[in-house]
C-alpha atoms as a PDB file:
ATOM      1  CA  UNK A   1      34.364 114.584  53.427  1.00  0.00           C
ATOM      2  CA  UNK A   2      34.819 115.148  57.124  1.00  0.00           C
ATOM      3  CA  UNK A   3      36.018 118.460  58.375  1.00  0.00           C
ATOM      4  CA  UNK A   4      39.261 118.744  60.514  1.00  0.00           C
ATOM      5  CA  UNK A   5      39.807 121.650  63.422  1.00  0.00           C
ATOM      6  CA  UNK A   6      42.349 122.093  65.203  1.00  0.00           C
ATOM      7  CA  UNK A   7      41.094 122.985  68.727  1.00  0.00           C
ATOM      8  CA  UNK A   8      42.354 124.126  71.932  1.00  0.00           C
ATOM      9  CA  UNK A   9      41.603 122.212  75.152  1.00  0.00           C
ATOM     10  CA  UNK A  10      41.889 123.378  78.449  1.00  0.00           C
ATOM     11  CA  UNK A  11      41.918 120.560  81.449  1.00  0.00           C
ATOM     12  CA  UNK A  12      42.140 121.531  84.979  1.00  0.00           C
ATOM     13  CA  UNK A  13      43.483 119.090  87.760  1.00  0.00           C
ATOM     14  CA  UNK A  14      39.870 117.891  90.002  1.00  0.00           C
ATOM     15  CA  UNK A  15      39.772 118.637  93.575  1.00  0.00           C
ATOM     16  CA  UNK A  16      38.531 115.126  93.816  1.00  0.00           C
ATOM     17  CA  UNK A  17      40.760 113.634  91.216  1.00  0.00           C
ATOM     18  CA  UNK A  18      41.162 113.278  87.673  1.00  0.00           C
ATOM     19  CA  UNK A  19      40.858 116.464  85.155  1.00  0.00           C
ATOM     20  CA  UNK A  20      38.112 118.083  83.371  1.00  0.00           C
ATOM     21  CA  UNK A  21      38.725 119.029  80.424  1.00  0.00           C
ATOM     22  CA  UNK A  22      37.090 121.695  78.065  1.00  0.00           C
ATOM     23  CA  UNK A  23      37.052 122.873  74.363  1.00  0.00           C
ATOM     24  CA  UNK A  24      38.244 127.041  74.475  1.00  0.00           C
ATOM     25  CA  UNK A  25      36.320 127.170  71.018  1.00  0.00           C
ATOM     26  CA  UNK A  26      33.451 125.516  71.871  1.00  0.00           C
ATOM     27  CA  UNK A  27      31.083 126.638  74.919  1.00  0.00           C
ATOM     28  CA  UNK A  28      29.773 123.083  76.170  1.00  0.00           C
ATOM     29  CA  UNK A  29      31.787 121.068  75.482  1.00  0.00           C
ATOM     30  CA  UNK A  30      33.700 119.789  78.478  1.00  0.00           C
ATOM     31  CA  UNK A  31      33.739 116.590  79.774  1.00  0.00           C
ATOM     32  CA  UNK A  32      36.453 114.639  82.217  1.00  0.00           C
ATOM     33  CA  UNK A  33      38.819 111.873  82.740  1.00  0.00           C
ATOM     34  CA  UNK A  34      40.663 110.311  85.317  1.00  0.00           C
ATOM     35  CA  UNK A  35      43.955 110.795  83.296  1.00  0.00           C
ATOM     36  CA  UNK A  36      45.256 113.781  80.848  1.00  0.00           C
ATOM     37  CA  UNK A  37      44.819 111.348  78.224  1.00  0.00           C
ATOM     38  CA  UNK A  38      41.446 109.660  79.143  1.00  0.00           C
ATOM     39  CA  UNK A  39      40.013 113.195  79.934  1.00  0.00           C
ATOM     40  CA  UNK A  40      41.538 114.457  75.967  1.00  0.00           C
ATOM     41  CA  UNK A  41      39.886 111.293  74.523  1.00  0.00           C
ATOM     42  CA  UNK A  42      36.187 112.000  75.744  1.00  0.00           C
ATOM     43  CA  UNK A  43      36.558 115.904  75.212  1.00  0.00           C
ATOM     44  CA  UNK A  44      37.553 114.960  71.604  1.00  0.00           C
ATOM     45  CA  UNK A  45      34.470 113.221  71.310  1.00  0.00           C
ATOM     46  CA  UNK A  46      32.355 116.194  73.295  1.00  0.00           C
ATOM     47  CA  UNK A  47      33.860 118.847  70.523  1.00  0.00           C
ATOM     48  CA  UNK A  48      32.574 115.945  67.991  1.00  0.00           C
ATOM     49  CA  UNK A  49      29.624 116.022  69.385  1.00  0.00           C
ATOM     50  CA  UNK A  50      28.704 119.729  69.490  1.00  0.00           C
ATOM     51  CA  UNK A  51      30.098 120.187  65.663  1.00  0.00           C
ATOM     52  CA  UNK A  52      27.476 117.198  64.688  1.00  0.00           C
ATOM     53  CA  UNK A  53      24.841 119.770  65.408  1.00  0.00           C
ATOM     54  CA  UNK A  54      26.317 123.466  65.167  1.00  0.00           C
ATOM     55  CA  UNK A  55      25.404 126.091  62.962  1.00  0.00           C
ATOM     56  CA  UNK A  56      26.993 128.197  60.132  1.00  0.00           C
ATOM     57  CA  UNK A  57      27.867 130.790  62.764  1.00  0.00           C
ATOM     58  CA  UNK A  58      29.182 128.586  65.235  1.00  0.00           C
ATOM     59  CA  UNK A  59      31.437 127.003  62.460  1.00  0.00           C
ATOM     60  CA  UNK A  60      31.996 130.650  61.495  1.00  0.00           C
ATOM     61  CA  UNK A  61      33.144 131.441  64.749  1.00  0.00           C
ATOM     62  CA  UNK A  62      35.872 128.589  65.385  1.00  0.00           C
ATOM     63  CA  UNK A  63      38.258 130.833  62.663  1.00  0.00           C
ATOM     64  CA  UNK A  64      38.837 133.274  65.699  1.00  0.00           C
ATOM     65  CA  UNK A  65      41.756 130.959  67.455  1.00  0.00           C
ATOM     66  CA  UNK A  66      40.963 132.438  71.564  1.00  0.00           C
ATOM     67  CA  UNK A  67      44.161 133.843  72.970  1.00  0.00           C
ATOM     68  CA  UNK A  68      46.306 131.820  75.912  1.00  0.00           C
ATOM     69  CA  UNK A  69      48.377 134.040  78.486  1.00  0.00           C
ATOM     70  CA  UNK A  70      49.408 133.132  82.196  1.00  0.00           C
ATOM     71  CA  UNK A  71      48.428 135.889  84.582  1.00  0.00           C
ATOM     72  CA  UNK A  72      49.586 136.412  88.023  1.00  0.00           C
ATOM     73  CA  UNK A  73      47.699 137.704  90.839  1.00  0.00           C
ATOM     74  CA  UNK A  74      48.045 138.775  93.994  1.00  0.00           C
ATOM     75  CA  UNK A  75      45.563 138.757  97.103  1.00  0.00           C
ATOM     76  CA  UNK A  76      45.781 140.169 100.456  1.00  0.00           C
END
């Protein structure tokens, strides 16, 4: 039976267009689209990837859920 995760993915606007997108659980696997949803599509299938061939301690390690807050910054 296939395992389901719920993951968390991060995509950030290009400067040339379009958004990459990235898996907060899972170093590596990022991947981009030209749309929010085309870019969510193919990094669902890049966190599909990477869980085809992880280990016990990488599937260990998606149980810690990483933590989300805005931060603001101020320079000069």
């Amino acid at each position: 039976m296939a395992q389901k995760h719920v993951l968390t993915a991060v995509l950030t606007p290009d400067l040339d267009g379009g958004y990459v997108a990235q898996v907060a659980e899972l170093p590596g696997a990022i991947s981009q689209g030209e749309t929010v949803e085309e870019a969510l599509v193919n990094v669902r299938e890049a966190a599909e990837l990477y869980l085809e061939d992880a280990t016990a301690e990488e599937l260990a390690a998606l149980d810690a859920h990483p933590v989300t807050a805005a931060v603001q910054v101020s320079v000069g």
